[in-house]
PDB file of N, CA and C in Angstrom:
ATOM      1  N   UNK A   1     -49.620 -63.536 -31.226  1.00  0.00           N
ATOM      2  CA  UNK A   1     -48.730 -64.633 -30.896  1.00  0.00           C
ATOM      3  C   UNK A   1     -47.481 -64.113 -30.183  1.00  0.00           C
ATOM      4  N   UNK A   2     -46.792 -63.092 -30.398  1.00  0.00           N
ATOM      5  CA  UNK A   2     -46.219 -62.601 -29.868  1.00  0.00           C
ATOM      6  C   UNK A   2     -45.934 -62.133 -28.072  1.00  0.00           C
ATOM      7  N   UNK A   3     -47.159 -61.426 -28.070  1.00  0.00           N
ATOM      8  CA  UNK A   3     -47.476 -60.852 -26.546  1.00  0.00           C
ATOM      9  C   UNK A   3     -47.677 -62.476 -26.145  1.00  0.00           C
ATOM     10  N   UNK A   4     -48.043 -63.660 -26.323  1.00  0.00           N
ATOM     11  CA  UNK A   4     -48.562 -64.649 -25.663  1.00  0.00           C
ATOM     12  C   UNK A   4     -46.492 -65.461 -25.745  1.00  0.00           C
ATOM     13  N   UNK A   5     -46.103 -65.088 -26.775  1.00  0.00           N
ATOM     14  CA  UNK A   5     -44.451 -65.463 -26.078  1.00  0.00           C
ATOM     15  C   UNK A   5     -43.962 -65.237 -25.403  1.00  0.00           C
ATOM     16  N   UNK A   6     -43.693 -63.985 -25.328  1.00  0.00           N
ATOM     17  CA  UNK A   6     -43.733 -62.640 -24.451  1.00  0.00           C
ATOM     18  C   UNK A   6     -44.041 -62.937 -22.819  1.00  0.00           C
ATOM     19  N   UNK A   7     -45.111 -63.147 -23.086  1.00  0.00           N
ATOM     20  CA  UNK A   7     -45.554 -63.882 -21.441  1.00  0.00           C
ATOM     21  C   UNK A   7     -45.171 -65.167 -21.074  1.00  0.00           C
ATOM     22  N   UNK A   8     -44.819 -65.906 -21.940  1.00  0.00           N
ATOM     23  CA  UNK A   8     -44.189 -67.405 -21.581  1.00  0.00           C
ATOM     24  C   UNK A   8     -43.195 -67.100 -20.812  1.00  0.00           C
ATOM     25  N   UNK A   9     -41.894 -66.213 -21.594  1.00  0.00           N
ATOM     26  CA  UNK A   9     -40.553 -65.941 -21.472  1.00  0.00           C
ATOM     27  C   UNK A   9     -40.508 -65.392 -20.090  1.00  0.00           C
ATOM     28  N   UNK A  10     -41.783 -64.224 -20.023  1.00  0.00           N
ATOM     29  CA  UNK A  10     -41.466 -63.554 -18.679  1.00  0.00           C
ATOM     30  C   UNK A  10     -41.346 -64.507 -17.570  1.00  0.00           C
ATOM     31  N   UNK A  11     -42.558 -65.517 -17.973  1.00  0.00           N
ATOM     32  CA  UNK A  11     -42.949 -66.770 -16.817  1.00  0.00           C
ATOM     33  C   UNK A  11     -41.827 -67.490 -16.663  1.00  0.00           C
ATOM     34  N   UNK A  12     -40.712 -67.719 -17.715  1.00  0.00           N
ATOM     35  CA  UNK A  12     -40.126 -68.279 -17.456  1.00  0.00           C
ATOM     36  C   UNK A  12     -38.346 -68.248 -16.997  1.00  0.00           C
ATOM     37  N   UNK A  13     -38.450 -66.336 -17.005  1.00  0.00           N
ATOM     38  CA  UNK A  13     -37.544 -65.836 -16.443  1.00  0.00           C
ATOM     39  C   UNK A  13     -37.299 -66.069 -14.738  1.00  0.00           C
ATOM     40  N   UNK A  14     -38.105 -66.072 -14.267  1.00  0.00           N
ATOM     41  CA  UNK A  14     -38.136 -66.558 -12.864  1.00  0.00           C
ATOM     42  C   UNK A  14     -37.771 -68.128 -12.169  1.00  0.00           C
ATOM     43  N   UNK A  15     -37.384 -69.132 -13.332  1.00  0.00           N
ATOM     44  CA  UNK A  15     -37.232 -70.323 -13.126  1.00  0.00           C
ATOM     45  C   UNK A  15     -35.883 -70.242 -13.486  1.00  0.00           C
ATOM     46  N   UNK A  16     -35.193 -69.772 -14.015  1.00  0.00           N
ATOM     47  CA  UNK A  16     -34.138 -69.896 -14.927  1.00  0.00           C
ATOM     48  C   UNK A  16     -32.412 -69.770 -14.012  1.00  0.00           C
ATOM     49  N   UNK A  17     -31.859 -70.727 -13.753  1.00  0.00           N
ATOM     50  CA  UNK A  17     -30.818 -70.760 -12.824  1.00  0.00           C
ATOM     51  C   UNK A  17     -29.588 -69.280 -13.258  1.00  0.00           C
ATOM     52  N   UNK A  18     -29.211 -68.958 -12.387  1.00  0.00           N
ATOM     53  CA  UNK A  18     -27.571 -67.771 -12.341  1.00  0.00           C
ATOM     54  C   UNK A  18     -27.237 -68.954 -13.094  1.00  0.00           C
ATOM     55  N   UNK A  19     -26.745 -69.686 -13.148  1.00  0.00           N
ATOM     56  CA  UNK A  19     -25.201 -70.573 -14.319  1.00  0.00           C
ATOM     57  C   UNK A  19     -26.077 -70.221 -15.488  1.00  0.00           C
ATOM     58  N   UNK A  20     -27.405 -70.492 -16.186  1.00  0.00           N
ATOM     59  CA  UNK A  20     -27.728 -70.534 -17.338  1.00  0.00           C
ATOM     60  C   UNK A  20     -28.513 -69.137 -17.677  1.00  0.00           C
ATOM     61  N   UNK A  21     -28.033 -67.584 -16.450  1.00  0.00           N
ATOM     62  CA  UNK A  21     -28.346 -66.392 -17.466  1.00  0.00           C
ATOM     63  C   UNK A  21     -27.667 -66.131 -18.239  1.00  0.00           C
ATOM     64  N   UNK A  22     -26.269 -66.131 -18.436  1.00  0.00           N
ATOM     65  CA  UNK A  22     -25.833 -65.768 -19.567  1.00  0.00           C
ATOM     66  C   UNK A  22     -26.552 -66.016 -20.595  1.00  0.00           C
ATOM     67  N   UNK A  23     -26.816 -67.515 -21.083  1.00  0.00           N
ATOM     68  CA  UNK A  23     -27.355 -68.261 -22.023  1.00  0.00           C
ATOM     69  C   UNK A  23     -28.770 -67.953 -22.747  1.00  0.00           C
ATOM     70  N   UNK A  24     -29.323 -67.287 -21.691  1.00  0.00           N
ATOM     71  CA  UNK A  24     -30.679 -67.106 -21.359  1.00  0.00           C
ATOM     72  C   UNK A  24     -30.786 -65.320 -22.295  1.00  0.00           C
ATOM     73  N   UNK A  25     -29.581 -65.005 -21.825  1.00  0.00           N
ATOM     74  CA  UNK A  25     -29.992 -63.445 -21.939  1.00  0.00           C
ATOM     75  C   UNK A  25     -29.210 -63.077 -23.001  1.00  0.00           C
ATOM     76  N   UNK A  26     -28.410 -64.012 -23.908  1.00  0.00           N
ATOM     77  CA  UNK A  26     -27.636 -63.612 -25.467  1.00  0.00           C
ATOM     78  C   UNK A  26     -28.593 -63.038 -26.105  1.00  0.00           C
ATOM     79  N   UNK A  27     -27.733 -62.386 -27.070  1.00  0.00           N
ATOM     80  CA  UNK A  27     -28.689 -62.161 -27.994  1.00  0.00           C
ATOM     81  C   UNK A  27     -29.439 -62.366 -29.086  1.00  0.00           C
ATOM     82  N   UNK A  28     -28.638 -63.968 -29.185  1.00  0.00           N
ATOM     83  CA  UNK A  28     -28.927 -65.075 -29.700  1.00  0.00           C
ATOM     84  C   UNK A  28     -29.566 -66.135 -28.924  1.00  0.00           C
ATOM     85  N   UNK A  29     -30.006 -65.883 -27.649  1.00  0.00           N
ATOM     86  CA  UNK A  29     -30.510 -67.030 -26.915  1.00  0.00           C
ATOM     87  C   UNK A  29     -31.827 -67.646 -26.917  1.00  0.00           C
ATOM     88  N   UNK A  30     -32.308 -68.611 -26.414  1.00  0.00           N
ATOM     89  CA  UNK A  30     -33.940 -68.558 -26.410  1.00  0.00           C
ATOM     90  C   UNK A  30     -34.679 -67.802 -25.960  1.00  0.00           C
ATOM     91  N   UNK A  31     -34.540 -66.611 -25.638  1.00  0.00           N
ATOM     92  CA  UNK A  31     -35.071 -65.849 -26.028  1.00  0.00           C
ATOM     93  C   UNK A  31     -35.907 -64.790 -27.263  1.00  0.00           C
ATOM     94  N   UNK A  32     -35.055 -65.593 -28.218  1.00  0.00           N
ATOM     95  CA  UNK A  32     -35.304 -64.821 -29.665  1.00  0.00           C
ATOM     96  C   UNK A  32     -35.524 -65.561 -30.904  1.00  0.00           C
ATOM     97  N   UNK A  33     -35.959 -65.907 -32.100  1.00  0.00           N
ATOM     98  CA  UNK A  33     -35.809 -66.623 -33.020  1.00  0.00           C
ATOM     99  C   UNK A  33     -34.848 -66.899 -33.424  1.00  0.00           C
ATOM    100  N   UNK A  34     -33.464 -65.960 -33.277  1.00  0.00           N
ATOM    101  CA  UNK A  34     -31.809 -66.814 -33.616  1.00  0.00           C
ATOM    102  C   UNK A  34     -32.181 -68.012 -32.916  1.00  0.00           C
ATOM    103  N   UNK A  35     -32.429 -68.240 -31.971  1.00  0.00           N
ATOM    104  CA  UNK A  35     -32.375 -69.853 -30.630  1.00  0.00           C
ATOM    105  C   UNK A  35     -33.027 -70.617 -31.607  1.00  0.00           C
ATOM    106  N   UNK A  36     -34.830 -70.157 -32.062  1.00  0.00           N
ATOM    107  CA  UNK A  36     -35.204 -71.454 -32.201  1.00  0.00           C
ATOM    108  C   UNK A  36     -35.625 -72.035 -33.411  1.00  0.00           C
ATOM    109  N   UNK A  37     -35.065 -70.797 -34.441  1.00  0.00           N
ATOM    110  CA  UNK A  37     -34.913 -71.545 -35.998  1.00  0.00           C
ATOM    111  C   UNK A  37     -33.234 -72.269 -36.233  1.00  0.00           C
ATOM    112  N   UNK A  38     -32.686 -72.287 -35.393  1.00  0.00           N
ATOM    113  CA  UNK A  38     -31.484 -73.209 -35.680  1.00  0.00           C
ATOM    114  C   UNK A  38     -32.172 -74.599 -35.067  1.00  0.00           C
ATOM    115  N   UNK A  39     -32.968 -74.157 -33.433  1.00  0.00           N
ATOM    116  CA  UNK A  39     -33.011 -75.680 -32.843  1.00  0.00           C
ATOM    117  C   UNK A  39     -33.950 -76.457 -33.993  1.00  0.00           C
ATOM    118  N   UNK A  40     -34.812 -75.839 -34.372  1.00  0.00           N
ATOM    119  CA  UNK A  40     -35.978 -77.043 -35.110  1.00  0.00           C
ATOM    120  C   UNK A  40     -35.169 -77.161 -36.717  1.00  0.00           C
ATOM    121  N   UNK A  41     -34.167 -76.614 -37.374  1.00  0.00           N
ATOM    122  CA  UNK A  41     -33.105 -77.370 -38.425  1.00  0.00           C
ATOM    123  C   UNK A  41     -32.560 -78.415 -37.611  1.00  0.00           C
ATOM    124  N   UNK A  42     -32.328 -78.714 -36.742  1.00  0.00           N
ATOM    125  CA  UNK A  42     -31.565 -79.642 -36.696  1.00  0.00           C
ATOM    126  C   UNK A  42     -32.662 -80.769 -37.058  1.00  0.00           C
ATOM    127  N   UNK A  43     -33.835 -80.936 -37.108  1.00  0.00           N
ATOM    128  CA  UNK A  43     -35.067 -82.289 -37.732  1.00  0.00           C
ATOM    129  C   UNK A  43     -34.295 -82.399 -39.448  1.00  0.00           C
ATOM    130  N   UNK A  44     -33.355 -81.100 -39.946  1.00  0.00           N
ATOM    131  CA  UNK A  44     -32.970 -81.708 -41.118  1.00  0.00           C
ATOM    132  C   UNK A  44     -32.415 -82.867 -41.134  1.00  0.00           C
ATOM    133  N   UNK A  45     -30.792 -82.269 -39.884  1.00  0.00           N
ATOM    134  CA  UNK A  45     -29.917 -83.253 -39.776  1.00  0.00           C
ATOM    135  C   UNK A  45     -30.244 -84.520 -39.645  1.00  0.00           C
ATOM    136  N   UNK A  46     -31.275 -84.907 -38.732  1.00  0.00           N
ATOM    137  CA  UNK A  46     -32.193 -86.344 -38.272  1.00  0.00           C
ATOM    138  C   UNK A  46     -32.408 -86.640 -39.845  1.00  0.00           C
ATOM    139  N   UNK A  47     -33.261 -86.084 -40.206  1.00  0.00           N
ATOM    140  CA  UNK A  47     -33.880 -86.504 -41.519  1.00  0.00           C
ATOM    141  C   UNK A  47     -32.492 -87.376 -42.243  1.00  0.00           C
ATOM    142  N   UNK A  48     -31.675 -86.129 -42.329  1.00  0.00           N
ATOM    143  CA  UNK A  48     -30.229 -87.075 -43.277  1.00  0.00           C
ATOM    144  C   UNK A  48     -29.927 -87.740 -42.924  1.00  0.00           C
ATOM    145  N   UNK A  49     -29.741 -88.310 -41.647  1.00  0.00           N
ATOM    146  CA  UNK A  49     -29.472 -89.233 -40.804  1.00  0.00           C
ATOM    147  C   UNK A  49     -30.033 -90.438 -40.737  1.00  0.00           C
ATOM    148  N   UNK A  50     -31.192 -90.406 -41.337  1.00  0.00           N
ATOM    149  CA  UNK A  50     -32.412 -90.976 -41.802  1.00  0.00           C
ATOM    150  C   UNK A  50     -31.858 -91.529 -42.894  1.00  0.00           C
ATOM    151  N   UNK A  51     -31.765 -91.275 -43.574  1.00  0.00           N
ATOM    152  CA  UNK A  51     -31.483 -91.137 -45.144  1.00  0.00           C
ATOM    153  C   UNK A  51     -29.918 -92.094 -45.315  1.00  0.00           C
ATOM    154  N   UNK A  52     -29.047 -91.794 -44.475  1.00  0.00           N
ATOM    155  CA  UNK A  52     -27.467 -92.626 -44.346  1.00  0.00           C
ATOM    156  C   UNK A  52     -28.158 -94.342 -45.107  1.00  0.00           C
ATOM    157  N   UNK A  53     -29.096 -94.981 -44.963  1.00  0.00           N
ATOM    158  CA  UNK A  53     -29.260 -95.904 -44.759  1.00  0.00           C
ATOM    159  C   UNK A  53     -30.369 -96.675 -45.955  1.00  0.00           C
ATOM    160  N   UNK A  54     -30.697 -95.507 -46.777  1.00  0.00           N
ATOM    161  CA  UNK A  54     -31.696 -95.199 -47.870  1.00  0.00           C
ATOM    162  C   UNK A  54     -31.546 -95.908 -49.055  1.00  0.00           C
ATOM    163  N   UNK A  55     -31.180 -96.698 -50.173  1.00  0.00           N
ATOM    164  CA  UNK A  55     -30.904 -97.111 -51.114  1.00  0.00           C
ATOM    165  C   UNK A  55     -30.523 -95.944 -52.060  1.00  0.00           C
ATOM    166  N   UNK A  56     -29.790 -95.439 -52.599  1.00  0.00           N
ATOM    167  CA  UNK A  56     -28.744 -94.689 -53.477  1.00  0.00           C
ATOM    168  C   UNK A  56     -29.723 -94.384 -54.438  1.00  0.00           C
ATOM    169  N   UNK A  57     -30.075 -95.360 -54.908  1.00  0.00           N
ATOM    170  CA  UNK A  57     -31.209 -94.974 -56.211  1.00  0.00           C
ATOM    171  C   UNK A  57     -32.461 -94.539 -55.844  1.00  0.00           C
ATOM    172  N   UNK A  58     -32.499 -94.164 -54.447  1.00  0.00           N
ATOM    173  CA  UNK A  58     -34.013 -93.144 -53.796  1.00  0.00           C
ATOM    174  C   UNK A  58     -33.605 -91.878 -54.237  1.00  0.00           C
ATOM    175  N   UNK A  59     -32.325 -91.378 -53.747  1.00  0.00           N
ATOM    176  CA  UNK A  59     -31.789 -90.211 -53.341  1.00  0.00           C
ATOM    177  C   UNK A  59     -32.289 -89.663 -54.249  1.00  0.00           C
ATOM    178  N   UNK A  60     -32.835 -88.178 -54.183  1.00  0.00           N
ATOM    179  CA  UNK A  60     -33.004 -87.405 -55.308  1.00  0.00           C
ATOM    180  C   UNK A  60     -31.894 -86.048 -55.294  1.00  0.00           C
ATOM    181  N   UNK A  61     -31.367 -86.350 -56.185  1.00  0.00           N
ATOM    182  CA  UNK A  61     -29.786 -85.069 -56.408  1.00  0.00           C
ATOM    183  C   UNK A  61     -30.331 -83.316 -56.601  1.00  0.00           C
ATOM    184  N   UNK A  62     -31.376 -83.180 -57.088  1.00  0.00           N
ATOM    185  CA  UNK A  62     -31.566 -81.992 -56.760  1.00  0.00           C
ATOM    186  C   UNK A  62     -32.485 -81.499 -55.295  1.00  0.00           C
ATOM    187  N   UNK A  63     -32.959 -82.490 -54.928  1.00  0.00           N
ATOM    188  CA  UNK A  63     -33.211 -82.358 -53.601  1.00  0.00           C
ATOM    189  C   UNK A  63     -31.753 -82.191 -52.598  1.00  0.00           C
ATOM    190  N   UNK A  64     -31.441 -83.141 -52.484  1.00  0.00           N
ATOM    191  CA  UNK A  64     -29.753 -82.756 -51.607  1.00  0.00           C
ATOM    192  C   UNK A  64     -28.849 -81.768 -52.401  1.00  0.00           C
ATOM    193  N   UNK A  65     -28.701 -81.559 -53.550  1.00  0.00           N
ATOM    194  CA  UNK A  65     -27.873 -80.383 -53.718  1.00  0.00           C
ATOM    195  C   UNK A  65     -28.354 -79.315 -53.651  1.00  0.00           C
ATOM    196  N   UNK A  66     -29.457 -79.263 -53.014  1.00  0.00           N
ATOM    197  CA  UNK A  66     -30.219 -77.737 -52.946  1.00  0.00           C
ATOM    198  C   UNK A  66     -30.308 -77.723 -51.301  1.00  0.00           C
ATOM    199  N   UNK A  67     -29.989 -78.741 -50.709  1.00  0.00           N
ATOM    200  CA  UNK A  67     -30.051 -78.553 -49.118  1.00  0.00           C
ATOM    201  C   UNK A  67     -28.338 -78.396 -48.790  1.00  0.00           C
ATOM    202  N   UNK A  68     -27.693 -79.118 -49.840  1.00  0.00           N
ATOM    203  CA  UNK A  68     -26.342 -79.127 -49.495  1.00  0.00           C
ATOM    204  C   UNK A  68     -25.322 -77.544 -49.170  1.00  0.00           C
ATOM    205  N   UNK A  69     -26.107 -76.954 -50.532  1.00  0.00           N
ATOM    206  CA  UNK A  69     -26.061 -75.714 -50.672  1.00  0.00           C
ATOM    207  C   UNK A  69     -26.241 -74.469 -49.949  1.00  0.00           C
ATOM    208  N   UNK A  70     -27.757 -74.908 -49.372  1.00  0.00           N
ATOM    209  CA  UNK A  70     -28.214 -73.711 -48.472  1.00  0.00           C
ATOM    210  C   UNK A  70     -27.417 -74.065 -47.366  1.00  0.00           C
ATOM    211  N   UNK A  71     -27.058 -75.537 -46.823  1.00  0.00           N
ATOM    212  CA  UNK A  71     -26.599 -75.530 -45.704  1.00  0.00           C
ATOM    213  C   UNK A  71     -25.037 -74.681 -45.708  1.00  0.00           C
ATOM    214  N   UNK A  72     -24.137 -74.540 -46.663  1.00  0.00           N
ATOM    215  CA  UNK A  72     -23.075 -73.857 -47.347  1.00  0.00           C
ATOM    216  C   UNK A  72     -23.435 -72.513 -46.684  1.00  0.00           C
ATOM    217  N   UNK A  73     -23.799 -72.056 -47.876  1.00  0.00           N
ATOM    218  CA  UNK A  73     -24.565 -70.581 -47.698  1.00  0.00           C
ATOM    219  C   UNK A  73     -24.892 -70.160 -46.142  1.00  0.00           C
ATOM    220  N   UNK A  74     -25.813 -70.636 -45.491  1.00  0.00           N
ATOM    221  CA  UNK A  74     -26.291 -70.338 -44.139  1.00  0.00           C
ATOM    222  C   UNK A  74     -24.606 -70.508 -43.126  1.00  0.00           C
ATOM    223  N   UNK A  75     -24.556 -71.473 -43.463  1.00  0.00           N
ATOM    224  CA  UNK A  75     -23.476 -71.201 -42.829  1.00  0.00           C
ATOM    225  C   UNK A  75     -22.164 -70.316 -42.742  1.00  0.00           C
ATOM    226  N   UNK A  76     -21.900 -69.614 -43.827  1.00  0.00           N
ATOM    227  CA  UNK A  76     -20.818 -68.315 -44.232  1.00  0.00           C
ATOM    228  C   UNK A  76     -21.752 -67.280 -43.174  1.00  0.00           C
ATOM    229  N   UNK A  77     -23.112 -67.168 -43.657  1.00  0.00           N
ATOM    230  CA  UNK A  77     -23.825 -66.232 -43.149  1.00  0.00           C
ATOM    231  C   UNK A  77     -24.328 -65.994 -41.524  1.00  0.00           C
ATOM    232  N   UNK A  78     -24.378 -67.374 -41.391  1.00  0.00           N
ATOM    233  CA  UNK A  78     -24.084 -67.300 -39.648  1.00  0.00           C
ATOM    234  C   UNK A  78     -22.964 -66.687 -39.069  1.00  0.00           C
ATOM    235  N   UNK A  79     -21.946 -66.167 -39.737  1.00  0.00           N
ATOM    236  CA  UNK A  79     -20.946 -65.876 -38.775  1.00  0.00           C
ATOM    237  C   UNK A  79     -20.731 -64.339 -39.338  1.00  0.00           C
ATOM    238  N   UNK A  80     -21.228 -63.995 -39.694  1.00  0.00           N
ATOM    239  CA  UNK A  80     -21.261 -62.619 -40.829  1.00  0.00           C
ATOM    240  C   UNK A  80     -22.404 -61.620 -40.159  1.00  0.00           C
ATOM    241  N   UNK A  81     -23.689 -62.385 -39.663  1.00  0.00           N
ATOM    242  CA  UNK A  81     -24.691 -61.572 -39.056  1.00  0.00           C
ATOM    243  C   UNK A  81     -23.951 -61.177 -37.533  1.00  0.00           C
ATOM    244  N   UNK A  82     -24.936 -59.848 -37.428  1.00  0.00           N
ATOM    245  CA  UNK A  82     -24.587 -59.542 -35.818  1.00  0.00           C
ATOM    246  C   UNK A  82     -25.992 -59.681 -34.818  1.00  0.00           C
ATOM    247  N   UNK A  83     -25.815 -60.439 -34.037  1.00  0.00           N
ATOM    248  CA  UNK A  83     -24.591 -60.942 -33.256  1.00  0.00           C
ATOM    249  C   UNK A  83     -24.494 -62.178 -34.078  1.00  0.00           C
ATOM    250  N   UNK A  84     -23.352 -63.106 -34.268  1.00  0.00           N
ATOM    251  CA  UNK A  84     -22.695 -64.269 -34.814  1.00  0.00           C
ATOM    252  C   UNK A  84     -23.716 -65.211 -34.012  1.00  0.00           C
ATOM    253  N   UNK A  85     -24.273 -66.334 -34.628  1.00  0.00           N
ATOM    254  CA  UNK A  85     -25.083 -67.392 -34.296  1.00  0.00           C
ATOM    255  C   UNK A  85     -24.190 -68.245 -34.625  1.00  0.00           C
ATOM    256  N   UNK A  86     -23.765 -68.872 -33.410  1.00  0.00           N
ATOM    257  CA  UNK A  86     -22.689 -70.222 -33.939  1.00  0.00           C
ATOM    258  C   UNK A  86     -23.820 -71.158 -33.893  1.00  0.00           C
ATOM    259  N   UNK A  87     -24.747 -71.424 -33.572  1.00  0.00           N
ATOM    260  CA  UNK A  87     -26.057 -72.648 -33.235  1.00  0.00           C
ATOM    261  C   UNK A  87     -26.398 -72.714 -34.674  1.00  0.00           C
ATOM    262  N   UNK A  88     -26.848 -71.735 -35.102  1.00  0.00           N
ATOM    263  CA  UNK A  88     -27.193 -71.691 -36.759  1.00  0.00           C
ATOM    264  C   UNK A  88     -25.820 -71.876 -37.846  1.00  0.00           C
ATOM    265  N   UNK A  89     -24.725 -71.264 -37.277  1.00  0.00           N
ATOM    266  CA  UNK A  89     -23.205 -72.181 -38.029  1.00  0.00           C
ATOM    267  C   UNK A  89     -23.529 -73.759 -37.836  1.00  0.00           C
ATOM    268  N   UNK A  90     -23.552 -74.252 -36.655  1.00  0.00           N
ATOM    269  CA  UNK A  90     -23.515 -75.738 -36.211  1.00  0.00           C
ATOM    270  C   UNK A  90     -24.683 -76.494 -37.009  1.00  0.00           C
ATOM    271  N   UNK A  91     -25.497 -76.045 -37.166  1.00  0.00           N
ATOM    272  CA  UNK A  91     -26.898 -77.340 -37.695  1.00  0.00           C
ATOM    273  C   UNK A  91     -26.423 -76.784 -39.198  1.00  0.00           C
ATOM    274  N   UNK A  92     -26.195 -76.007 -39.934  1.00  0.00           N
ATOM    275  CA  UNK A  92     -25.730 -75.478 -41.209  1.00  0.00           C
ATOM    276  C   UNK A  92     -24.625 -76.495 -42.042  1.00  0.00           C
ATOM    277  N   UNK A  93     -23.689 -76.356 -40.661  1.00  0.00           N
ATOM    278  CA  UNK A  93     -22.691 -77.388 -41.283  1.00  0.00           C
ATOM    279  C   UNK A  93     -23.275 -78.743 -40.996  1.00  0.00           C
ATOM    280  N   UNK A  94     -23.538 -79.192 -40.333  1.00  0.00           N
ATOM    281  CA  UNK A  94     -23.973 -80.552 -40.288  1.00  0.00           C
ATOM    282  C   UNK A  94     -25.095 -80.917 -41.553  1.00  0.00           C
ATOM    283  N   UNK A  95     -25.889 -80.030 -41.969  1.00  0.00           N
ATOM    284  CA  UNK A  95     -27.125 -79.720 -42.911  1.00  0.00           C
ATOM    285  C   UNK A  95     -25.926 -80.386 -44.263  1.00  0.00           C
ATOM    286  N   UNK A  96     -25.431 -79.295 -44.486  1.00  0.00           N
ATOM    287  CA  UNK A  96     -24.112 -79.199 -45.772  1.00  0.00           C
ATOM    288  C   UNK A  96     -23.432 -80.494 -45.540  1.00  0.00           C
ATOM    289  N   UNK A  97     -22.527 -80.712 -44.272  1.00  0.00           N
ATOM    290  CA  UNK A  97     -22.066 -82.182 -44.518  1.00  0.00           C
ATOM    291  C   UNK A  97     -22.790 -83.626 -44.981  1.00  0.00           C
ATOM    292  N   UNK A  98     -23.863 -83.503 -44.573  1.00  0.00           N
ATOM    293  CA  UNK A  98     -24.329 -84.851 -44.298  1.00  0.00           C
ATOM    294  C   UNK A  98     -25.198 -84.713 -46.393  1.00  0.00           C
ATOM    295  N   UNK A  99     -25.852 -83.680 -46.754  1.00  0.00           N
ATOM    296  CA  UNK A  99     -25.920 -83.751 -47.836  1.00  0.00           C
ATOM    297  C   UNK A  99     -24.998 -83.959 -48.747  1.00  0.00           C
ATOM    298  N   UNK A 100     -24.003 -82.930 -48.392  1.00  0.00           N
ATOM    299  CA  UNK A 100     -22.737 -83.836 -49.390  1.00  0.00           C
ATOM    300  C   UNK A 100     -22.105 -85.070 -49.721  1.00  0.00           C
ATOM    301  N   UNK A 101     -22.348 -85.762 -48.461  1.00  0.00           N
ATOM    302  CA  UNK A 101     -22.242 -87.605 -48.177  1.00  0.00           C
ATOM    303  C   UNK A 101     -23.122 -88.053 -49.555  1.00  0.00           C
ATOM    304  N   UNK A 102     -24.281 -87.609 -48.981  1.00  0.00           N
ATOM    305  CA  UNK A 102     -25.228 -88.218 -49.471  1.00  0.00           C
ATOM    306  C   UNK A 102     -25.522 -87.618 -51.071  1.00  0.00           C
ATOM    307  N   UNK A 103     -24.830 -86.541 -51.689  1.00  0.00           N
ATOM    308  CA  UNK A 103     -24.793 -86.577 -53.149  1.00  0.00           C
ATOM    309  C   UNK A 103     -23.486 -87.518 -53.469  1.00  0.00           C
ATOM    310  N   UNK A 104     -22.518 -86.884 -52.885  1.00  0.00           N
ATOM    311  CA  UNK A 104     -21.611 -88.668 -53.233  1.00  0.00           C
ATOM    312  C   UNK A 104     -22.086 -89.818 -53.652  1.00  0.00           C
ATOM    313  N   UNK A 105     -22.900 -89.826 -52.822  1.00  0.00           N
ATOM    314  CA  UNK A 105     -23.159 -91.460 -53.363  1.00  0.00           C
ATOM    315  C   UNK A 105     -24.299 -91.615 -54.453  1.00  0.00           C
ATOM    316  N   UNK A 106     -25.246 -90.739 -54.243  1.00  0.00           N
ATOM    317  CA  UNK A 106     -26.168 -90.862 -55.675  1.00  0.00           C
ATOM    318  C   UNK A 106     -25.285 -90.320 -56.887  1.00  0.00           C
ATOM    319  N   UNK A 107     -24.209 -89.669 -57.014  1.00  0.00           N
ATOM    320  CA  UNK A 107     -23.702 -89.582 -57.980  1.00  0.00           C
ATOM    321  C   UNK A 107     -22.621 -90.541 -58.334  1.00  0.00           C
ATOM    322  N   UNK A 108     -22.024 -91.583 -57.498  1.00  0.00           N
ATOM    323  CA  UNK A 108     -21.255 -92.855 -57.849  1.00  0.00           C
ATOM    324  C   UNK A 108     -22.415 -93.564 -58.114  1.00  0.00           C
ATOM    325  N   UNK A 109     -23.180 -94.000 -57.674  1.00  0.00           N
ATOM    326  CA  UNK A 109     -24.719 -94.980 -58.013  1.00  0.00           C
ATOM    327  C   UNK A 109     -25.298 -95.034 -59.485  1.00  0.00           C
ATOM    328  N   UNK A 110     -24.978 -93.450 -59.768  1.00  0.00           N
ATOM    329  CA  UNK A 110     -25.690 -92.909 -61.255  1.00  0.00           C
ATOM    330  C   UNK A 110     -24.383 -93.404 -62.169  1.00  0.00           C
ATOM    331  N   UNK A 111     -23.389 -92.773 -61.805  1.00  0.00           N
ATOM    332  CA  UNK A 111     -22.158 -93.386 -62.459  1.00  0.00           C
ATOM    333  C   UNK A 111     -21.941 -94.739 -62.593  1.00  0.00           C
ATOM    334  N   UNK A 112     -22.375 -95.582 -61.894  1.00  0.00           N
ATOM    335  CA  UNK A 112     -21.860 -96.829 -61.546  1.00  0.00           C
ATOM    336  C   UNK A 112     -22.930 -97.599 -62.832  1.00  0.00           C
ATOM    337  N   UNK A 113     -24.002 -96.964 -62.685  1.00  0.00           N
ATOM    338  CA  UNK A 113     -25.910 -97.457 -64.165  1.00  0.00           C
ATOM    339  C   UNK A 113     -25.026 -97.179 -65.158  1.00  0.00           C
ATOM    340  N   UNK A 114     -24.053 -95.876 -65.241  1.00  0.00           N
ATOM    341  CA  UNK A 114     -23.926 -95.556 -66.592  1.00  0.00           C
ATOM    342  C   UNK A 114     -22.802 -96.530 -67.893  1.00  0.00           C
ATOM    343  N   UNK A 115     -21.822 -96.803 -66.582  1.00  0.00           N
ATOM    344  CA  UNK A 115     -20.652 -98.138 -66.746  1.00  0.00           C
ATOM    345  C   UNK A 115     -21.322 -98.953 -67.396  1.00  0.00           C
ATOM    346  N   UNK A 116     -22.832 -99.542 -66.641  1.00  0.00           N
ATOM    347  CA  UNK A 116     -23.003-100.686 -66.775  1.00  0.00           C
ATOM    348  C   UNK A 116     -23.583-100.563 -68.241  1.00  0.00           C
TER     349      UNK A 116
END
């Protein structure tokens, strides 16, 4: 699988405009898996995004506090590895924000059963 990337990339070094080599040739760029395990996290963010709109009493709290978390975590660690992946900072925090929304509210929801 590799050598058959390998040959994509080469193929597709020859298409690739002067404004977007820099981009092209990081060492974080698409060129490498830094690029494209941040791009396909961002289907988390969608997902949560998804979810904004969910009924409170779906939410499952150890499901989002375990995404809330890693998104935390990944994100300290994005900026700590060399070279620094701000793409993997960016979907990290958005990962972490949008779970934290969303334990907010299953935990006022749970609070709110317990009042009653």
């Amino acid at each position: 699988m590799s050598k058959l990337y390998q040959c994509i990339v080469a193929a597709c070094d020859k298409f690739v405009p002067e404004s977007l080599r820099p981009l092209w040739q990081h060492p974080a760029g698409p060129k490498t898996i830094f690029f494209w395990a941040p791009a396909f996290k961002w289907g988390l963010v969608i997902g949560g995004l998804g979810d904004i709109n969910r009924p409170a009493n779906k939410l499952s709290i150890p499901q989002i506090s375990s995404l809330a978390a890693t998104g935390l975590v990944w994100s300290r660690y994005s900026l700590v590895i060399i070279p620094k992946n701000y793409s993997l900072f960016a979907v990290n925090v958005f990962v972490a924000a949008i779970n934290v929304y969303q334990l907010g509210r299953a935990v006022r929801h749970r609070q709110s059963l317990e009042k009653k």
